[in-house]
PDB file of N, CA and C in Angstrom:
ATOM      1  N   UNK A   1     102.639   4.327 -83.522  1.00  0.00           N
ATOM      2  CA  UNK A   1     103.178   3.485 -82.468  1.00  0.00           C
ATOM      3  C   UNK A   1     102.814   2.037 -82.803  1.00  0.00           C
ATOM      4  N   UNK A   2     103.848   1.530 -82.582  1.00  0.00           N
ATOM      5  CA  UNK A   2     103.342  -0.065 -82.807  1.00  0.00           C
ATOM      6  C   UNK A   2     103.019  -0.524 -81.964  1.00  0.00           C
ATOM      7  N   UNK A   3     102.552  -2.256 -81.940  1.00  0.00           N
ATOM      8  CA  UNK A   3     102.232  -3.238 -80.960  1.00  0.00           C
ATOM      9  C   UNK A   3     103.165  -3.111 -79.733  1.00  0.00           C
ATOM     10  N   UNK A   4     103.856  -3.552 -80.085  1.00  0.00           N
ATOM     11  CA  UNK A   4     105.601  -3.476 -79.173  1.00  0.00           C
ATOM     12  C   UNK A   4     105.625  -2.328 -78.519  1.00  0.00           C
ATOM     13  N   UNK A   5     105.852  -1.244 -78.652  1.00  0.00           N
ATOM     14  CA  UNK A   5     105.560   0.054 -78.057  1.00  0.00           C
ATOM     15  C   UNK A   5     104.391   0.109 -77.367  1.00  0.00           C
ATOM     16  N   UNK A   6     103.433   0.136 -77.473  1.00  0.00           N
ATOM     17  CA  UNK A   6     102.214  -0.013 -76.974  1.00  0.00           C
ATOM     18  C   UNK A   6     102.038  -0.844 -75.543  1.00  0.00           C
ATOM     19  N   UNK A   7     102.981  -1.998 -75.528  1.00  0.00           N
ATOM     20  CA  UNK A   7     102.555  -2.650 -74.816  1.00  0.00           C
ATOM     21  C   UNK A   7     104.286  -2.425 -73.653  1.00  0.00           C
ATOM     22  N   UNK A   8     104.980  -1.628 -73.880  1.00  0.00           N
ATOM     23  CA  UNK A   8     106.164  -1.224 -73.547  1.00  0.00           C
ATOM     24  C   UNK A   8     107.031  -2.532 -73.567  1.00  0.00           C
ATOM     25  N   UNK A   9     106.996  -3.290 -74.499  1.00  0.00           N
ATOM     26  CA  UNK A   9     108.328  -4.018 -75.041  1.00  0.00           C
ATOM     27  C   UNK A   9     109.315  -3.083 -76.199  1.00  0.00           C
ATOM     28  N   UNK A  10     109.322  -1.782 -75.820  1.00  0.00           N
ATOM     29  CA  UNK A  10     110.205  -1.408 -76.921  1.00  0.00           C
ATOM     30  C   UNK A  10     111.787  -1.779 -77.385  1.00  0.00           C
ATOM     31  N   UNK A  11     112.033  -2.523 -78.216  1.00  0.00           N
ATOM     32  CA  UNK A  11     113.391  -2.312 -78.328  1.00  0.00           C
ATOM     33  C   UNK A  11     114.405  -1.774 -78.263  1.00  0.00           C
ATOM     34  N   UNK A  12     115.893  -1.927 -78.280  1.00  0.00           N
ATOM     35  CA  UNK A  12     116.922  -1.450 -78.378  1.00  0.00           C
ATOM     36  C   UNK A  12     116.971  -0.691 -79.285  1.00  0.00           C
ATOM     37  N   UNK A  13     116.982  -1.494 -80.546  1.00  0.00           N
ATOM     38  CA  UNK A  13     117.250  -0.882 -82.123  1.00  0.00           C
ATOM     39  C   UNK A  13     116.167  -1.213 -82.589  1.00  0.00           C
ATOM     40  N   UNK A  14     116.160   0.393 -83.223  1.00  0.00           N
ATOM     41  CA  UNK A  14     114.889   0.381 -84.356  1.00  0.00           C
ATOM     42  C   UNK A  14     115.289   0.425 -85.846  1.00  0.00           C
ATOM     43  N   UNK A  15     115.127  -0.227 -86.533  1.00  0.00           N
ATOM     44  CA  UNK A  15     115.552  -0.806 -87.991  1.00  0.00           C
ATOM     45  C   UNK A  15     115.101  -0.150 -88.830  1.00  0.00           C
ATOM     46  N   UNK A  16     115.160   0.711 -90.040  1.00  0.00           N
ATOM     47  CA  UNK A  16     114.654   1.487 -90.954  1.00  0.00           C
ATOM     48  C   UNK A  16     114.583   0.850 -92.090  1.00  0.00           C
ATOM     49  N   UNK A  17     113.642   0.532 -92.734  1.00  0.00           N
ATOM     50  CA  UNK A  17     113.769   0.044 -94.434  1.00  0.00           C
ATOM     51  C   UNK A  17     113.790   1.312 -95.171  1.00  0.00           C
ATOM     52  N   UNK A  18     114.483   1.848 -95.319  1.00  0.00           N
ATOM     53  CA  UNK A  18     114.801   3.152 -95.869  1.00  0.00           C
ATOM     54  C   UNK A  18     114.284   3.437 -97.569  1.00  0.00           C
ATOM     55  N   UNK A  19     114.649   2.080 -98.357  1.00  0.00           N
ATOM     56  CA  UNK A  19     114.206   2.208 -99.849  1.00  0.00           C
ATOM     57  C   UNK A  19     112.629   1.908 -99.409  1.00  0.00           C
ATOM     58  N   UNK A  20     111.917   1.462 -98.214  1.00  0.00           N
ATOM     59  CA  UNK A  20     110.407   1.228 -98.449  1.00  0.00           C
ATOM     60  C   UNK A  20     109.475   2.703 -98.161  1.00  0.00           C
ATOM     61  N   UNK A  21     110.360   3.396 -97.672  1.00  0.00           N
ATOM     62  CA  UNK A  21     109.676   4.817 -96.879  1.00  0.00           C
ATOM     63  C   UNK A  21     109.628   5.865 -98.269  1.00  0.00           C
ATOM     64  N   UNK A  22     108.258   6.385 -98.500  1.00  0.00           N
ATOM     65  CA  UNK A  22     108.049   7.292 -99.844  1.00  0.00           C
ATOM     66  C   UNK A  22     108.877   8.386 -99.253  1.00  0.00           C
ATOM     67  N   UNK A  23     109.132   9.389-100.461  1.00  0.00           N
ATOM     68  CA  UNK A  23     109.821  10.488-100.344  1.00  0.00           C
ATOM     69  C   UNK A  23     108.312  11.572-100.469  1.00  0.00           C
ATOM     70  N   UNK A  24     108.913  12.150 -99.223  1.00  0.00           N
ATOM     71  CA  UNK A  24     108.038  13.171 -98.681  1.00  0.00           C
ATOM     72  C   UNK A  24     108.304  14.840 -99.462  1.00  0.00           C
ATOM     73  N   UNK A  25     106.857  15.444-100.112  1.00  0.00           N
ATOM     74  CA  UNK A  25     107.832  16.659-100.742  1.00  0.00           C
ATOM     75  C   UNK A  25     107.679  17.614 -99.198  1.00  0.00           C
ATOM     76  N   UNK A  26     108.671  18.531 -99.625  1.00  0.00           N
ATOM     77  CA  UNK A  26     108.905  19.504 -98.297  1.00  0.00           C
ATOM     78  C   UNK A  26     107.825  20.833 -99.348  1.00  0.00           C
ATOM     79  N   UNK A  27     108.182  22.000 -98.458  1.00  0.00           N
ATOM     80  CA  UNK A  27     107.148  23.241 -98.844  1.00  0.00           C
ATOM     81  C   UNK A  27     108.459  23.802-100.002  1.00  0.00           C
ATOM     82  N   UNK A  28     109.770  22.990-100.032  1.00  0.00           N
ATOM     83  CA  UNK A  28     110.749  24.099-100.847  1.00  0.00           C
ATOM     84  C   UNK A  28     110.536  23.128-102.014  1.00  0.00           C
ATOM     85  N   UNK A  29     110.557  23.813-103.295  1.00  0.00           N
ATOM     86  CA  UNK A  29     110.186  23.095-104.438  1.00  0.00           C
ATOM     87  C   UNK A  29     111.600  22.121-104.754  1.00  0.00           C
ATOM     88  N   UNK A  30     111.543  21.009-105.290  1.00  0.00           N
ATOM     89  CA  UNK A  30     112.635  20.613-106.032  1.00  0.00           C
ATOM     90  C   UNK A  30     113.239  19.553-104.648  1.00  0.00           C
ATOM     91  N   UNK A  31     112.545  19.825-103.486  1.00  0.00           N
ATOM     92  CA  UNK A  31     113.491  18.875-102.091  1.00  0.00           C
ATOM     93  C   UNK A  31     112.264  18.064-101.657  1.00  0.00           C
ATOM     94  N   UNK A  32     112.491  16.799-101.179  1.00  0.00           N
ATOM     95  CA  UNK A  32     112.052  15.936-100.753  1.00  0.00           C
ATOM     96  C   UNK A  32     112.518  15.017 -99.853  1.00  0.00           C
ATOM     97  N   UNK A  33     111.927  14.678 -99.055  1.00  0.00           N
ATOM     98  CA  UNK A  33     112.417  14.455 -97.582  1.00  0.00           C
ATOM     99  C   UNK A  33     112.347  12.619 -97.357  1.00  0.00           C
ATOM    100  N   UNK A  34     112.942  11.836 -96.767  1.00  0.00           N
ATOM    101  CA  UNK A  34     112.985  10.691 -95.905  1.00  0.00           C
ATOM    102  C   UNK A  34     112.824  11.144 -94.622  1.00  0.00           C
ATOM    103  N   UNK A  35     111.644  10.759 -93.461  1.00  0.00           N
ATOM    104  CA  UNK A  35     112.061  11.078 -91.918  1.00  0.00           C
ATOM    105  C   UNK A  35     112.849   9.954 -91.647  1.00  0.00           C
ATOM    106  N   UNK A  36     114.369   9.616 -91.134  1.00  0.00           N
ATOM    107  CA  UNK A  36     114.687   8.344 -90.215  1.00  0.00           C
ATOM    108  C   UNK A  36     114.098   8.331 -89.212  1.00  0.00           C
ATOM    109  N   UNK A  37     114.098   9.389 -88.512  1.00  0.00           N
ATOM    110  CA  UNK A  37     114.104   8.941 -86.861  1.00  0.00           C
ATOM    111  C   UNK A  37     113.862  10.898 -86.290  1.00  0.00           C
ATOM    112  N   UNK A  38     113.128  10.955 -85.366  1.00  0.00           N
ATOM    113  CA  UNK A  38     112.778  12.463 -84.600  1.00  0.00           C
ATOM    114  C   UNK A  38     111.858  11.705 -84.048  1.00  0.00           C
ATOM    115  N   UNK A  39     112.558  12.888 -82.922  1.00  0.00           N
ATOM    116  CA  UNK A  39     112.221  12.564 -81.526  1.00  0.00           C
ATOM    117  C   UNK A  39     111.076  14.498 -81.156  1.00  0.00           C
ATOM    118  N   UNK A  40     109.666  14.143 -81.676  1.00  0.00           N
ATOM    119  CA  UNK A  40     109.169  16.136 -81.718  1.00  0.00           C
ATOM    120  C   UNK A  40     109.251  16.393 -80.210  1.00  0.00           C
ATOM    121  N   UNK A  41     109.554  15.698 -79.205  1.00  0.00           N
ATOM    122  CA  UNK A  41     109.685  16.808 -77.886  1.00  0.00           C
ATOM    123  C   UNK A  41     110.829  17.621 -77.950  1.00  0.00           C
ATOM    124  N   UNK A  42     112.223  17.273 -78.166  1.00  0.00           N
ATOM    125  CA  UNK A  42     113.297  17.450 -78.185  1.00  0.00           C
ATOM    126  C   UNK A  42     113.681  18.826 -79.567  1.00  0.00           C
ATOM    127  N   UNK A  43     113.015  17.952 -80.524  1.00  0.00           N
ATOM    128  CA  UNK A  43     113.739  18.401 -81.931  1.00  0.00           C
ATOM    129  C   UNK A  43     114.533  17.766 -82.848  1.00  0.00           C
ATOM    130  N   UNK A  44     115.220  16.734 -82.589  1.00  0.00           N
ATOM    131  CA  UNK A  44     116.128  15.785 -82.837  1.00  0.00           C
ATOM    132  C   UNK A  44     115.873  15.233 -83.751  1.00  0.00           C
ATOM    133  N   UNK A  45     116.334  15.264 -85.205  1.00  0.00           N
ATOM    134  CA  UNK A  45     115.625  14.611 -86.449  1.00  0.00           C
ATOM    135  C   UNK A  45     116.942  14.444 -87.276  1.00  0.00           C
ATOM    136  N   UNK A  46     116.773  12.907 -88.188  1.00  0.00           N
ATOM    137  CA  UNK A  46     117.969  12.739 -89.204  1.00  0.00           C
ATOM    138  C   UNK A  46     116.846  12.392 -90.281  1.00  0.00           C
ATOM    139  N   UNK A  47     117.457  13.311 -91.070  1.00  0.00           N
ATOM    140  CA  UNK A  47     116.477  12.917 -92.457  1.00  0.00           C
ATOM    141  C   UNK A  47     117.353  12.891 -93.559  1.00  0.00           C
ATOM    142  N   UNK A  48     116.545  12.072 -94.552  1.00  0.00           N
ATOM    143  CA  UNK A  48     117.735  11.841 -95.778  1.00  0.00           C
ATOM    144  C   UNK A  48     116.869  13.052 -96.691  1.00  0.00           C
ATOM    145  N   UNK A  49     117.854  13.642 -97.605  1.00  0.00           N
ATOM    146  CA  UNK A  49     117.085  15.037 -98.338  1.00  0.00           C
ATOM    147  C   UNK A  49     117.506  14.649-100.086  1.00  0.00           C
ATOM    148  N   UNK A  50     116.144  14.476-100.369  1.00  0.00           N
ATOM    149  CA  UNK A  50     116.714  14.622-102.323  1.00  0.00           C
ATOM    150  C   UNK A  50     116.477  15.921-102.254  1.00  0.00           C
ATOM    151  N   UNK A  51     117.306  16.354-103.230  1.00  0.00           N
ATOM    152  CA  UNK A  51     117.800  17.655-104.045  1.00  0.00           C
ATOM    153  C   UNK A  51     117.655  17.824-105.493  1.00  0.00           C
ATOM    154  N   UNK A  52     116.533  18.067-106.264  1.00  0.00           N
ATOM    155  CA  UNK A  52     116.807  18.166-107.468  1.00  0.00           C
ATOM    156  C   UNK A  52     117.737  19.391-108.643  1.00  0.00           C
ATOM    157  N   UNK A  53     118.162  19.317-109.371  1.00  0.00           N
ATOM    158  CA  UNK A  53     119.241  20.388-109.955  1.00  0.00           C
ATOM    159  C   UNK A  53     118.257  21.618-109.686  1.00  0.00           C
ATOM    160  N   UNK A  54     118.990  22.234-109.329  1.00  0.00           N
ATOM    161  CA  UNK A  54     119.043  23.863-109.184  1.00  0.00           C
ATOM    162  C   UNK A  54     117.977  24.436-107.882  1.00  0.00           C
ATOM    163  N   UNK A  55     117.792  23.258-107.175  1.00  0.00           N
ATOM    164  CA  UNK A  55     116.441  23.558-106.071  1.00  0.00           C
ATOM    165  C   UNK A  55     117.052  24.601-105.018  1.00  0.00           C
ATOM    166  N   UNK A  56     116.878  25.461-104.406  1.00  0.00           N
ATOM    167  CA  UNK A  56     117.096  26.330-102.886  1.00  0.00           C
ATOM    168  C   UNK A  56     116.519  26.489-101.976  1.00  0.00           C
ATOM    169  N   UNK A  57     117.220  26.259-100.948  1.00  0.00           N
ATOM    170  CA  UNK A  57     116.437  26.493 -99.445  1.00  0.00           C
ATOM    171  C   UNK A  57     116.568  28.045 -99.230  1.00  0.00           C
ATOM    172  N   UNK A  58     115.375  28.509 -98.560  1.00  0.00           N
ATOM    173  CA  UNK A  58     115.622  30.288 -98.817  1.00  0.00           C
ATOM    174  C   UNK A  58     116.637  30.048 -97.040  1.00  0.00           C
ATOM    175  N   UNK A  59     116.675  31.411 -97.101  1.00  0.00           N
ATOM    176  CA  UNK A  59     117.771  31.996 -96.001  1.00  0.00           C
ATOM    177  C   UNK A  59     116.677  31.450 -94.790  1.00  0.00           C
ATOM    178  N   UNK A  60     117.944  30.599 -94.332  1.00  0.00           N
ATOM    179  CA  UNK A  60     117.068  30.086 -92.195  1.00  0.00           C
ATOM    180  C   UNK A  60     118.276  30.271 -91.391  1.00  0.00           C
ATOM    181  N   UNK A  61     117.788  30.248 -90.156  1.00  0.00           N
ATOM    182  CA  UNK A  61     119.036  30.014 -88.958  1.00  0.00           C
ATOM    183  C   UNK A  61     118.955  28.323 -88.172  1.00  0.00           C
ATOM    184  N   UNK A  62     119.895  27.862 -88.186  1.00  0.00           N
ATOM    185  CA  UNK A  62     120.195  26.950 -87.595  1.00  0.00           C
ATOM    186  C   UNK A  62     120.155  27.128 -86.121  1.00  0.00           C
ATOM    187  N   UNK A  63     119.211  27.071 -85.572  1.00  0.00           N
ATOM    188  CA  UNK A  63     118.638  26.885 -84.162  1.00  0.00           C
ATOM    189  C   UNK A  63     120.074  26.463 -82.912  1.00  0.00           C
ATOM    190  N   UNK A  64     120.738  25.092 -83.814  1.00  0.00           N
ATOM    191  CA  UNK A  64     120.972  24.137 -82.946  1.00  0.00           C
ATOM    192  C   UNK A  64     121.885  23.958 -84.053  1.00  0.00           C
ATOM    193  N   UNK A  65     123.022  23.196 -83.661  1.00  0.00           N
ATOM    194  CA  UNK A  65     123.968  22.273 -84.560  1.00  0.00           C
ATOM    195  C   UNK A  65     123.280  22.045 -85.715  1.00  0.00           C
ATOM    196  N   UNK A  66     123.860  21.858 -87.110  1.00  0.00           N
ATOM    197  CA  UNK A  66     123.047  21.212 -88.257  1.00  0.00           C
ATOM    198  C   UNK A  66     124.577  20.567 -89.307  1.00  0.00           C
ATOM    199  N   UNK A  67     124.146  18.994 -89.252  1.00  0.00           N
ATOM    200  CA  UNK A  67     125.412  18.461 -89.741  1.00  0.00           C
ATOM    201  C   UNK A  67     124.785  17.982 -91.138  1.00  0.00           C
ATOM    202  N   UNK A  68     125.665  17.738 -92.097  1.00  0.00           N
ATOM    203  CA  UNK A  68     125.500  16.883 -93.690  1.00  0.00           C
ATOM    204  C   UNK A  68     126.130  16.622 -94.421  1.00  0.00           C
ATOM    205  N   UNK A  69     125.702  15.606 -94.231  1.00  0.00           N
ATOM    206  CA  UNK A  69     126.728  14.563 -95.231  1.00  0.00           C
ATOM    207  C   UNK A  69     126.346  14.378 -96.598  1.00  0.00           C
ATOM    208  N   UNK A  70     127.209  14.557 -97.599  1.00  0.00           N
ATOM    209  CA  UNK A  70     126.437  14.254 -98.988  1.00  0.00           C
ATOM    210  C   UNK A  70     127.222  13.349 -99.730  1.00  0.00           C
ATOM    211  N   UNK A  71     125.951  12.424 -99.876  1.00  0.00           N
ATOM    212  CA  UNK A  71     126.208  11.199-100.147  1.00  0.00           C
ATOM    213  C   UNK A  71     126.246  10.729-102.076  1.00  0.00           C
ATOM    214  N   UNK A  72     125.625  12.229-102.658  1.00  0.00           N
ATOM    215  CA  UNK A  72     125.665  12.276-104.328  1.00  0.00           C
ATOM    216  C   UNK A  72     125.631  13.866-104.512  1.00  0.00           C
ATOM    217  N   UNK A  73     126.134  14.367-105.534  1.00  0.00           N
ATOM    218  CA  UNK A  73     125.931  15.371-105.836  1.00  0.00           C
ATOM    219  C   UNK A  73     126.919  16.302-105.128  1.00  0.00           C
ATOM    220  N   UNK A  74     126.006  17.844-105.038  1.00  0.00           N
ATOM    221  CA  UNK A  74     126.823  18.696-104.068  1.00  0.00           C
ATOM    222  C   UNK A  74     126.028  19.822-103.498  1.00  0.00           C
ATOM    223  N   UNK A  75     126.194  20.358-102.596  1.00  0.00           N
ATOM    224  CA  UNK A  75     125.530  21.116-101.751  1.00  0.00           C
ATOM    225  C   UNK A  75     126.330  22.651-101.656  1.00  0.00           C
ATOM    226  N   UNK A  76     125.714  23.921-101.649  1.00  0.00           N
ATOM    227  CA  UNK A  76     126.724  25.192-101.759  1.00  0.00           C
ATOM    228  C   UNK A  76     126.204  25.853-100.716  1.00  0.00           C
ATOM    229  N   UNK A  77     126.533  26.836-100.302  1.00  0.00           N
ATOM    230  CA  UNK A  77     125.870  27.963 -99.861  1.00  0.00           C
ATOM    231  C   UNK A  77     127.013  29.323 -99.892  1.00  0.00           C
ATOM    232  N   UNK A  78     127.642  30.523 -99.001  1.00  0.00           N
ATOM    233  CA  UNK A  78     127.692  31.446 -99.566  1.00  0.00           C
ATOM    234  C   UNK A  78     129.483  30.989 -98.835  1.00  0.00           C
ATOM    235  N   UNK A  79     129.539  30.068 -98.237  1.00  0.00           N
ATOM    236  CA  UNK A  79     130.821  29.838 -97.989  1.00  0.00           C
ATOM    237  C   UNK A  79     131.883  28.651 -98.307  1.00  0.00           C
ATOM    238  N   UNK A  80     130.450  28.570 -99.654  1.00  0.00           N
ATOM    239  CA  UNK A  80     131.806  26.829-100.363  1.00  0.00           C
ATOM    240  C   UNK A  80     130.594  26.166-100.671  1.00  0.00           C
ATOM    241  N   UNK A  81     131.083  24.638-101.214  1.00  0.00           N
ATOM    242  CA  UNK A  81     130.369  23.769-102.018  1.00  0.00           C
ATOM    243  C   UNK A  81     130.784  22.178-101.353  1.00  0.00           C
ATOM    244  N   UNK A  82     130.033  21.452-100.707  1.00  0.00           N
ATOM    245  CA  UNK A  82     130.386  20.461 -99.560  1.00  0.00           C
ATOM    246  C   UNK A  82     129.914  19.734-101.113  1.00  0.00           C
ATOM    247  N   UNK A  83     130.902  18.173-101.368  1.00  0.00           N
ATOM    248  CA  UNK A  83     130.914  17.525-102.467  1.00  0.00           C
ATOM    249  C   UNK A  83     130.548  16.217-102.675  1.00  0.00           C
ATOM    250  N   UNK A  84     129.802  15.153-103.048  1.00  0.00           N
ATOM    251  CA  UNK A  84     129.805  13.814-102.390  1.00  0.00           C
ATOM    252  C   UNK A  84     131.002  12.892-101.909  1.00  0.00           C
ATOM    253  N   UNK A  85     130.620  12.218-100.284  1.00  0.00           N
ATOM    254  CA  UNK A  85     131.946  12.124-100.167  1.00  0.00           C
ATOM    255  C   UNK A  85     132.014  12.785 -98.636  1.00  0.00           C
ATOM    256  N   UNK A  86     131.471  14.000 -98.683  1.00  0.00           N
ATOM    257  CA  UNK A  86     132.295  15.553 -97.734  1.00  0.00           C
ATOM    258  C   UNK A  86     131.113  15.357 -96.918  1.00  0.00           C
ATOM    259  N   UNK A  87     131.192  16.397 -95.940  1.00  0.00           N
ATOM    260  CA  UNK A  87     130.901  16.519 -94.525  1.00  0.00           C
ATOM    261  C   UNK A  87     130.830  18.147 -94.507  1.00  0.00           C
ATOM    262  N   UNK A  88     129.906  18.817 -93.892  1.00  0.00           N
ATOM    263  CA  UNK A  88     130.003  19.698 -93.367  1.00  0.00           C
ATOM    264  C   UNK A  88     128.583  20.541 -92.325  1.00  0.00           C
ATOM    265  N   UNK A  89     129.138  21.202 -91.181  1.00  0.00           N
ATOM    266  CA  UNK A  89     128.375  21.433 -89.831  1.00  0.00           C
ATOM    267  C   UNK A  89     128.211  22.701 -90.025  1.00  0.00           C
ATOM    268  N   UNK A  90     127.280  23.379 -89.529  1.00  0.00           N
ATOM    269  CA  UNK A  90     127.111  24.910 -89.073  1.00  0.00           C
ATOM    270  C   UNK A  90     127.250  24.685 -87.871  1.00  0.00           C
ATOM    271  N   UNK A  91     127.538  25.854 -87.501  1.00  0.00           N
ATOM    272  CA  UNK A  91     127.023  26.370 -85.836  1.00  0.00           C
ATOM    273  C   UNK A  91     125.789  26.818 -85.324  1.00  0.00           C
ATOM    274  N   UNK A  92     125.742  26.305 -84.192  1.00  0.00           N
ATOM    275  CA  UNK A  92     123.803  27.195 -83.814  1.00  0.00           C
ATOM    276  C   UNK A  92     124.305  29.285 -83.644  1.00  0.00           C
ATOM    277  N   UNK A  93     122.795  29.344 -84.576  1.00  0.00           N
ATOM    278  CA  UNK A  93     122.945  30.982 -84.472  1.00  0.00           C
ATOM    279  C   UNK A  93     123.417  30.943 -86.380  1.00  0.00           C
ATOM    280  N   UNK A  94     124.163  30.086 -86.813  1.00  0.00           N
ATOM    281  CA  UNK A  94     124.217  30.336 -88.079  1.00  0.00           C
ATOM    282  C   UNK A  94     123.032  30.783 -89.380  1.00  0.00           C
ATOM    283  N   UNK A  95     123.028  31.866 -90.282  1.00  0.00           N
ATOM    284  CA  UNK A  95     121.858  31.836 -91.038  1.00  0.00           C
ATOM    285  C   UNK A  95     122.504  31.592 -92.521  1.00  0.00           C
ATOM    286  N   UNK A  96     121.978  30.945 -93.354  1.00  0.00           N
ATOM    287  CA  UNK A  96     122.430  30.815 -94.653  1.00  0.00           C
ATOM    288  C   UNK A  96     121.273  30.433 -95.673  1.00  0.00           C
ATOM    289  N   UNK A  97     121.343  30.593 -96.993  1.00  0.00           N
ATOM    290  CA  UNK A  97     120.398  29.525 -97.609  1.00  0.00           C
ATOM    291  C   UNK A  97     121.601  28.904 -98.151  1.00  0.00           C
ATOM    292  N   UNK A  98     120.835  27.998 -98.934  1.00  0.00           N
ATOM    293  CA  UNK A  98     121.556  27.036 -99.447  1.00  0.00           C
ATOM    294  C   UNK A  98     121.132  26.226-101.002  1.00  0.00           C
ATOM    295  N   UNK A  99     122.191  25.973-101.743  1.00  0.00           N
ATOM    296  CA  UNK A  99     121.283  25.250-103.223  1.00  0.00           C
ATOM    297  C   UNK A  99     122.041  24.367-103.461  1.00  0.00           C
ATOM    298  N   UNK A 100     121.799  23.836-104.909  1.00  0.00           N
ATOM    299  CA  UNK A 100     122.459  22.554-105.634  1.00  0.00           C
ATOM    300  C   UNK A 100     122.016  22.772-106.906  1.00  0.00           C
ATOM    301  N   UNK A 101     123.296  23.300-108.331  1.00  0.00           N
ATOM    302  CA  UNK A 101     123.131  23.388-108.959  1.00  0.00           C
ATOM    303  C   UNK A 101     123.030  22.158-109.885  1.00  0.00           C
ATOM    304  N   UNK A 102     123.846  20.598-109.302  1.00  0.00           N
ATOM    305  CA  UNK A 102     123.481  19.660-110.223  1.00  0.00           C
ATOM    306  C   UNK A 102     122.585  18.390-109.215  1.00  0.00           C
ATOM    307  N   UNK A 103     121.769  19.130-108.104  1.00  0.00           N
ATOM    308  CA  UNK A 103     120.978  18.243-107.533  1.00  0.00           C
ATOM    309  C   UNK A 103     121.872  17.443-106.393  1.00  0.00           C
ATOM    310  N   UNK A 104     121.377  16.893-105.415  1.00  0.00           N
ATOM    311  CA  UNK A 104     122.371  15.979-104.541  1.00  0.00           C
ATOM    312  C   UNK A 104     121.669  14.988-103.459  1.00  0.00           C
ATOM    313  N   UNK A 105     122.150  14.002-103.055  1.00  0.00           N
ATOM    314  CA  UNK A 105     120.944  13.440-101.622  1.00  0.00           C
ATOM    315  C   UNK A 105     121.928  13.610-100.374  1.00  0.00           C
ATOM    316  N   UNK A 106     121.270  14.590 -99.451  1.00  0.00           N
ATOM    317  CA  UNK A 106     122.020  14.560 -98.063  1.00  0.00           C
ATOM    318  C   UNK A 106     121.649  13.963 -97.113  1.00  0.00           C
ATOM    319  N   UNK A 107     122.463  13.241 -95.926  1.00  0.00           N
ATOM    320  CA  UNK A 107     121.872  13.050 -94.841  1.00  0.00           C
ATOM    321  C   UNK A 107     122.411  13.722 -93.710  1.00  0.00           C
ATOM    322  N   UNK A 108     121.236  14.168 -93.383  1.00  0.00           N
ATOM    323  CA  UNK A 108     120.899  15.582 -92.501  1.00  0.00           C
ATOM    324  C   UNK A 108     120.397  14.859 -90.964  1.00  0.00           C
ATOM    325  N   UNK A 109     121.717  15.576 -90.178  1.00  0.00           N
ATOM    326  CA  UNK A 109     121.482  15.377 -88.881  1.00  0.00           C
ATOM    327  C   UNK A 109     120.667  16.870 -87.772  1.00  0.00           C
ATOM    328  N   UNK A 110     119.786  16.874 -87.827  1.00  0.00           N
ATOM    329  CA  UNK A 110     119.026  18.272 -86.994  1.00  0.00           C
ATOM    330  C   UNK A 110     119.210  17.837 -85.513  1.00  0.00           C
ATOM    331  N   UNK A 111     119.908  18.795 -84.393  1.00  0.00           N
ATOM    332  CA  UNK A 111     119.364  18.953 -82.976  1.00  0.00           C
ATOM    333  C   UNK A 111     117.925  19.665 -82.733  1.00  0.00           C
ATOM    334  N   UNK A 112     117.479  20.949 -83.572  1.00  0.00           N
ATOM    335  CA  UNK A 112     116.320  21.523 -83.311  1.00  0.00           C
ATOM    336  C   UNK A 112     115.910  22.053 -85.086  1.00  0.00           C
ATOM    337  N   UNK A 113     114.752  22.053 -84.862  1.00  0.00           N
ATOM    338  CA  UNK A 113     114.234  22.628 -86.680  1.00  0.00           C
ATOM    339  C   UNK A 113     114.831  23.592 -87.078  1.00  0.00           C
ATOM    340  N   UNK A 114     115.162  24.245 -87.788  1.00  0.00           N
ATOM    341  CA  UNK A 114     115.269  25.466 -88.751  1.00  0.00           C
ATOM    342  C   UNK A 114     114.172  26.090 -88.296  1.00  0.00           C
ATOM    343  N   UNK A 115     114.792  27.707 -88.456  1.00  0.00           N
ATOM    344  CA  UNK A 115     113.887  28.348 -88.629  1.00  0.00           C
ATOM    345  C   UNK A 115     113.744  29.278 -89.568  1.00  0.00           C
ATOM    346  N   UNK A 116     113.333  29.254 -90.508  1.00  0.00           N
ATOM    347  CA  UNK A 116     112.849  29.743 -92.110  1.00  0.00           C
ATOM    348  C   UNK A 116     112.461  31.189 -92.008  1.00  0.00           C
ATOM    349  N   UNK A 117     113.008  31.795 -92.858  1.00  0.00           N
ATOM    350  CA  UNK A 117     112.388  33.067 -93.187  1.00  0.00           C
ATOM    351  C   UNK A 117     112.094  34.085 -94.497  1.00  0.00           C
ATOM    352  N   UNK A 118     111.653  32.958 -95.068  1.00  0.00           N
ATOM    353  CA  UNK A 118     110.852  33.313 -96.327  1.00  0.00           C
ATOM    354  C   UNK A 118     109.300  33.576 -96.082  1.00  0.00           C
TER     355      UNK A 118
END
């Protein structure tokens, strides 16, 4: 929390320096995370995701809506290959894993976490 917050002058807009924020590794090998912005009461998280070639997320269910945009590379799972450029949403209740055979960076809109089952 900052000064500003602290003292409840919070702003409107909160500004991200996005190239200053390290890349966070996740527990799945080969992915690494940016947090933008989550809100942990709610669930509500947009994170930017590196992907290195051939990395996989094991099989989860999408809790809640899960949107992504990929902004390099490409993203697969067992019903197609979303391309840079492309867009694509699950539904809540959906389970899939997911990979990238030549690596990709997404930005990932979450309503509630994944829930993993590896």
């Amino acid at each position: 929390m900052n000064a500003e917050t602290a003292a409840g002058l919070a702003r409107d807009s909160t500004y991200i320096d996005v190239a200053g924020l390290p890349w966070m590794p996740t527990r799945f090998p080969g992915i690494e995370s940016k947090m933008l912005m989550e809100d942990k009461a709610t669930g509500l998280s947009t994170v930017l995701m590196r992907w290195a070639p051939g990395a996989r997320l094991p099989q989860h269910e999408h809790v809640a809506i899960e949107q992504s945009y990929i902004l390099q590379g490409s993203l697969a799972d067992r019903d197609g290959v979303c391309t840079a450029g492309n867009y694509v949403w699950r539904r809540a209740g959906s389970r899939h894993d997911a990979w990238t055979d030549e690596g990709c960076l997404v930005l990932a809109f979450f309503l509630k976490p994944n829930t993993f089952f590896d």
